[in-house]
Protein backbone atom coordinates (compact mmCIF):
# COMPACT_ATOMS: atom_id res chain seq x y z
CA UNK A 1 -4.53 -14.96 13.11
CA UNK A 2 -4.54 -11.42 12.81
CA UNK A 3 -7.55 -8.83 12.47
CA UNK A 4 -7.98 -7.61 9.07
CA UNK A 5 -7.72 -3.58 9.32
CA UNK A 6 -9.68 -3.09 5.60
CA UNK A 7 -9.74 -4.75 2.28
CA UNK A 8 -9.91 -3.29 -0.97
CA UNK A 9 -10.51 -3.78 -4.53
CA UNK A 10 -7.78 -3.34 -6.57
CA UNK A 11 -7.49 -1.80 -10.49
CA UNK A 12 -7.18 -4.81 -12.05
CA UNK A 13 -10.88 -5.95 -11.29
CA UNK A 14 -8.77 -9.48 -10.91
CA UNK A 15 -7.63 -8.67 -7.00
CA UNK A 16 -7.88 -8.22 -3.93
CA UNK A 17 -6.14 -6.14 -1.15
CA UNK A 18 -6.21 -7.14 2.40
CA UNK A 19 -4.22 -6.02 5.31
CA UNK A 20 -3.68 -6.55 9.08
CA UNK A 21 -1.35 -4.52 11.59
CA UNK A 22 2.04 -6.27 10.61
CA UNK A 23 1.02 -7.51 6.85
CA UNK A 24 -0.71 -6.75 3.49
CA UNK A 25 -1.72 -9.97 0.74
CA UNK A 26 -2.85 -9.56 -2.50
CA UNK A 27 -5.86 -12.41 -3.32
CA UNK A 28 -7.04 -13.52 -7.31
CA UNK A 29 -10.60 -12.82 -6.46
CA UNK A 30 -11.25 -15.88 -9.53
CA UNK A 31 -9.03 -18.52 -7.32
CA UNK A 32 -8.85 -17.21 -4.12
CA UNK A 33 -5.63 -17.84 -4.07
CA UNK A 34 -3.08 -15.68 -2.42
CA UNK A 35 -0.73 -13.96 -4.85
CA UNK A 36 1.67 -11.51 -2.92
CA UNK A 37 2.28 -10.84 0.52
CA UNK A 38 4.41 -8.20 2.67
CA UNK A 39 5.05 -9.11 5.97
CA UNK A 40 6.70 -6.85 8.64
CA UNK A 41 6.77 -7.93 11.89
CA UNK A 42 7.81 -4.70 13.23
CA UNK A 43 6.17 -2.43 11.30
CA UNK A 44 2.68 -1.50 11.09
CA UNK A 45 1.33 -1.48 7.02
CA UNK A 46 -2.10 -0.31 7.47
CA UNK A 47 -2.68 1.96 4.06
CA UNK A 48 -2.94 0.68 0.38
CA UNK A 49 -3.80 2.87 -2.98
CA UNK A 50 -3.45 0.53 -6.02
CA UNK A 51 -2.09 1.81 -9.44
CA UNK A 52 -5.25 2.14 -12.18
CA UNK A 53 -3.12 -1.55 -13.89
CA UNK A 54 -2.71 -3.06 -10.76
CA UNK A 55 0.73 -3.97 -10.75
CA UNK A 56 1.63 -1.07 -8.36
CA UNK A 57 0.84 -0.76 -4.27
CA UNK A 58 1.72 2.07 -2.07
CA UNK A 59 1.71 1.31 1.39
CA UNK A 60 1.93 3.57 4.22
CA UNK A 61 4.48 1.80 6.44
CA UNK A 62 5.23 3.00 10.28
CA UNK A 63 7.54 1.52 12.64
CA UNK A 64 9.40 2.83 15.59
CA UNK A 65 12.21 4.53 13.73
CA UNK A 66 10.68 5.85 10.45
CA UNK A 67 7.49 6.86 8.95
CA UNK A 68 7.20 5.75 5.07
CA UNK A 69 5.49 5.24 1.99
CA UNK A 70 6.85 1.78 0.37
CA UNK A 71 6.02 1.39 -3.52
CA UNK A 72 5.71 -2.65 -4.15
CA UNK A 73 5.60 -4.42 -7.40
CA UNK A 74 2.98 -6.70 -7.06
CA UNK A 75 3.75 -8.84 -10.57
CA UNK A 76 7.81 -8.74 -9.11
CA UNK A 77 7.04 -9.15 -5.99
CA UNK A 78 9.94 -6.62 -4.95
CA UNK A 79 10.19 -2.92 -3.18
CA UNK A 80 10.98 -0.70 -5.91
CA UNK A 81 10.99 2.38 -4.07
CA UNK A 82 10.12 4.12 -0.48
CA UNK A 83 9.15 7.73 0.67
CA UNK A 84 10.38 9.15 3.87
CA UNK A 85 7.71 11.04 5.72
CA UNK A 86 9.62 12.02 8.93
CA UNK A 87 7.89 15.39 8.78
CA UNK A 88 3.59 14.50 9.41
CA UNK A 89 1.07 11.46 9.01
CA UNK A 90 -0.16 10.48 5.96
CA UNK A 91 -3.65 10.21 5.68
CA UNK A 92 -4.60 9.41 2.79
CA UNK A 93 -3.19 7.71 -0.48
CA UNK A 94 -4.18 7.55 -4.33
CA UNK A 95 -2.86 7.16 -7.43
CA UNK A 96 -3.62 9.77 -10.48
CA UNK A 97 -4.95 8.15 -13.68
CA UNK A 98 -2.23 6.21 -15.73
CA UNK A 99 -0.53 5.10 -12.02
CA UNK A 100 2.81 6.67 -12.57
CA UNK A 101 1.99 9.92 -9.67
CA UNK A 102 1.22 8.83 -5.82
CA UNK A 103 -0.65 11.82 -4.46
CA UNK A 104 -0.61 11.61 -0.17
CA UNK A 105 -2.52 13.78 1.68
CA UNK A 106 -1.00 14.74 4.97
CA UNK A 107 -2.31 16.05 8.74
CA UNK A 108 -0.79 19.13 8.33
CA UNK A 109 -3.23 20.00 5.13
CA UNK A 110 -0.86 19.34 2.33
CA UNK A 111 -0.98 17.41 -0.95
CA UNK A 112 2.16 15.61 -2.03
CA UNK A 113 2.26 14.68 -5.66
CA UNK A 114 5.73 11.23 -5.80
């Protein structure tokens, strides 16, 4: 059992985001029942924004080689896209209303609109 890094609410008002160092699950907050889960063994996941439907994650994914933002289809289950961020850290992620722009804010100061 891993320690759970944060949790968070997603769009939906149906789920729930949780994630550890090496994982992220989505939970129906009715069942309690786990719905979707990313596992990385190698990687550290520990960032989630949630699209305003719910059907969208963006998770800020590190690892040894590669810094990244991953963009999961939580309904699919499936990657649909990933970011390289070689350059700085993200340090924060959001979606605009309507869920179709990732904004990232970065060390270095900047805003990244995806």
């Amino acid at each position: 059992t891993e320690l759970i890094v944060a949790v968070q609410p997603l769009a939906d008002g149906k789920s729930l985001a949780s994630w550890t160092q090496t994982e992220v699950k989505v939970w129906g907050l009715d069942s309690g029942v786990e719905r979707f889960k990313l596992t990385a063994p190698t990687t550290t996941a520990n960032m989630v924004a949630c699209s305003s439907d719910g059907r969208t994650l963006a998770i800020r994914v590190v690892d040894r080689e590669r810094r990244s933002i991953a963009i999961w289809d939580v309904v699919a289950d499936v990657q649909r896209s990933a970011f390289s961020t070689d350059k700085d850290w993200v340090e924060a992620l959001a979606f605009a209303p309507g869920g179709r722009t990732l904004l990232s804010g970065w060390t270095d100061g900047t805003v990244r609109l995806w």
